[in-house]
C-alpha atoms as a PDB file:
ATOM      1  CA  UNK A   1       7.446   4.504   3.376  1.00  0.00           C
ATOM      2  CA  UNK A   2       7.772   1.906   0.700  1.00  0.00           C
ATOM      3  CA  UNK A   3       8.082   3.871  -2.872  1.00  0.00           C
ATOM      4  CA  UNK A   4       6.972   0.518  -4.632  1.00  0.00           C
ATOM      5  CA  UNK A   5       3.544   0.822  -2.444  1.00  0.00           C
ATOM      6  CA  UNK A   6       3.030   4.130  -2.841  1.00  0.00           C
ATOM      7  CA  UNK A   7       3.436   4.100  -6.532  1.00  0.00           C
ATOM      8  CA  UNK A   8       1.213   1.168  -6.679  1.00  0.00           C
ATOM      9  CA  UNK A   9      -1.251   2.722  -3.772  1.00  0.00           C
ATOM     10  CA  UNK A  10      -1.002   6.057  -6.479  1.00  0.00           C
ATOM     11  CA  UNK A  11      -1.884   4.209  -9.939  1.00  0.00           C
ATOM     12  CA  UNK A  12      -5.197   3.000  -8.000  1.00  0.00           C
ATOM     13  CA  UNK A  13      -6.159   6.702  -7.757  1.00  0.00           C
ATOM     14  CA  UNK A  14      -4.862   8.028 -10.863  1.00  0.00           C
ATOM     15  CA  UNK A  15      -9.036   7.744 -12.058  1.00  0.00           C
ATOM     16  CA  UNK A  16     -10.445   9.090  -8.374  1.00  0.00           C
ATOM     17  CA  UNK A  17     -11.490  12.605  -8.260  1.00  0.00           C
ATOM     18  CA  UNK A  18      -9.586  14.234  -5.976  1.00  0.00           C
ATOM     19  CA  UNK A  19     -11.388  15.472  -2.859  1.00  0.00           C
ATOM     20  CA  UNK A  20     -10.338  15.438   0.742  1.00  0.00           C
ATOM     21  CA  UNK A  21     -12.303  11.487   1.316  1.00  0.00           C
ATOM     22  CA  UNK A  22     -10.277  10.160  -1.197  1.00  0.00           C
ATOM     23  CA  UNK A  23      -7.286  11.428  -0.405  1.00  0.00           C
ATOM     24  CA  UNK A  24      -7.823  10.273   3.318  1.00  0.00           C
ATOM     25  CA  UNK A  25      -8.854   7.195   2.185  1.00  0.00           C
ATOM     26  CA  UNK A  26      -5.574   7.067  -0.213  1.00  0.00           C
ATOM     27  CA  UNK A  27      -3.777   8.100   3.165  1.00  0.00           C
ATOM     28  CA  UNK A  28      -5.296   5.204   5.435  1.00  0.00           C
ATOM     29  CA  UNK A  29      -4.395   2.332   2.744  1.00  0.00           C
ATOM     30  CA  UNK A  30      -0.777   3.496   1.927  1.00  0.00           C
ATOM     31  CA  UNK A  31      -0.161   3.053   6.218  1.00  0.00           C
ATOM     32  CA  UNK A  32      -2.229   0.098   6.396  1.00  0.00           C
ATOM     33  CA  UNK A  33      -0.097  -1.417   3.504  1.00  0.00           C
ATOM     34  CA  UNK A  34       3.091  -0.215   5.145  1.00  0.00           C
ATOM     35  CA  UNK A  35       2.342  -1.673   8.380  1.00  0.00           C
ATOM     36  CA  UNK A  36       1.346  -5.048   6.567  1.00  0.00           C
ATOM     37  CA  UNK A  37       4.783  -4.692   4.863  1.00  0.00           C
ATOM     38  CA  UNK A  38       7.075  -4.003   7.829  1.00  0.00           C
ATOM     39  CA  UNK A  39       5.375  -6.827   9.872  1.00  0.00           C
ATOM     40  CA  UNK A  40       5.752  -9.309   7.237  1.00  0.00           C
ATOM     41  CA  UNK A  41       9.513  -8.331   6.745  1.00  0.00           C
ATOM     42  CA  UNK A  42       9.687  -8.646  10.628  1.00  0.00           C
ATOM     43  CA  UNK A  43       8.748 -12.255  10.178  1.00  0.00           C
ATOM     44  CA  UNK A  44      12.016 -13.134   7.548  1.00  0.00           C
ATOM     45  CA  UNK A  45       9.404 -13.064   4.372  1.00  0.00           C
ATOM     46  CA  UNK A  46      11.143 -11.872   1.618  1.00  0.00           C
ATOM     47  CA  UNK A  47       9.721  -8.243  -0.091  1.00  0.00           C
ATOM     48  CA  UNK A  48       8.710 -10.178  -2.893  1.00  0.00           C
ATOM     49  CA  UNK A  49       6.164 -12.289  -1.033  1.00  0.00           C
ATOM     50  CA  UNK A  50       5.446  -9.345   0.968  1.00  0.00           C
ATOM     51  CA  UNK A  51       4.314  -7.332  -2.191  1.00  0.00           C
ATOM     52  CA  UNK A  52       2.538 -10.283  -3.542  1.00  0.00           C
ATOM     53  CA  UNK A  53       0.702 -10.824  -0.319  1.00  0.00           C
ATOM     54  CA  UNK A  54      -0.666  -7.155  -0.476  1.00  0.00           C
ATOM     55  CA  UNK A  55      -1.263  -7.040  -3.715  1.00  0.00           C
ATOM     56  CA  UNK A  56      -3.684  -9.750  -3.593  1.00  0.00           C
ATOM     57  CA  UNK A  57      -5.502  -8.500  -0.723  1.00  0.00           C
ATOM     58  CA  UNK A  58      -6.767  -4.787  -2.251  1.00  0.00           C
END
């Protein structure tokens, strides 16, 4: 797992009360963004247009 993502993935929630929908809802966007990530760098884009690419999409 990409620390950058989850950091970024946890600052989102910081205001979310924590019950078990967030959290699985937390849980389903940290691997969606992962996957996104580890595709992208499967294609030769650099992490940096990776991260901007997800970023843009939440």
């Amino acid at each position: 797992m990409n620390t950058k993502i989850k950091n970024y993935v946890d600052v989102l929630f910081n205001d979310v009360p924590t019950t078990r929908k967030a959290q699985e809802l937390k849980e389903e966007i940290l691997a969606d963004l992962n996957e996104h990530y580890a595709s992208h760098i499967a294609e030769g884009k650099s992490a940096r247009v990776c991260k901007n690419s997800f970023a843009r999409e939440l």
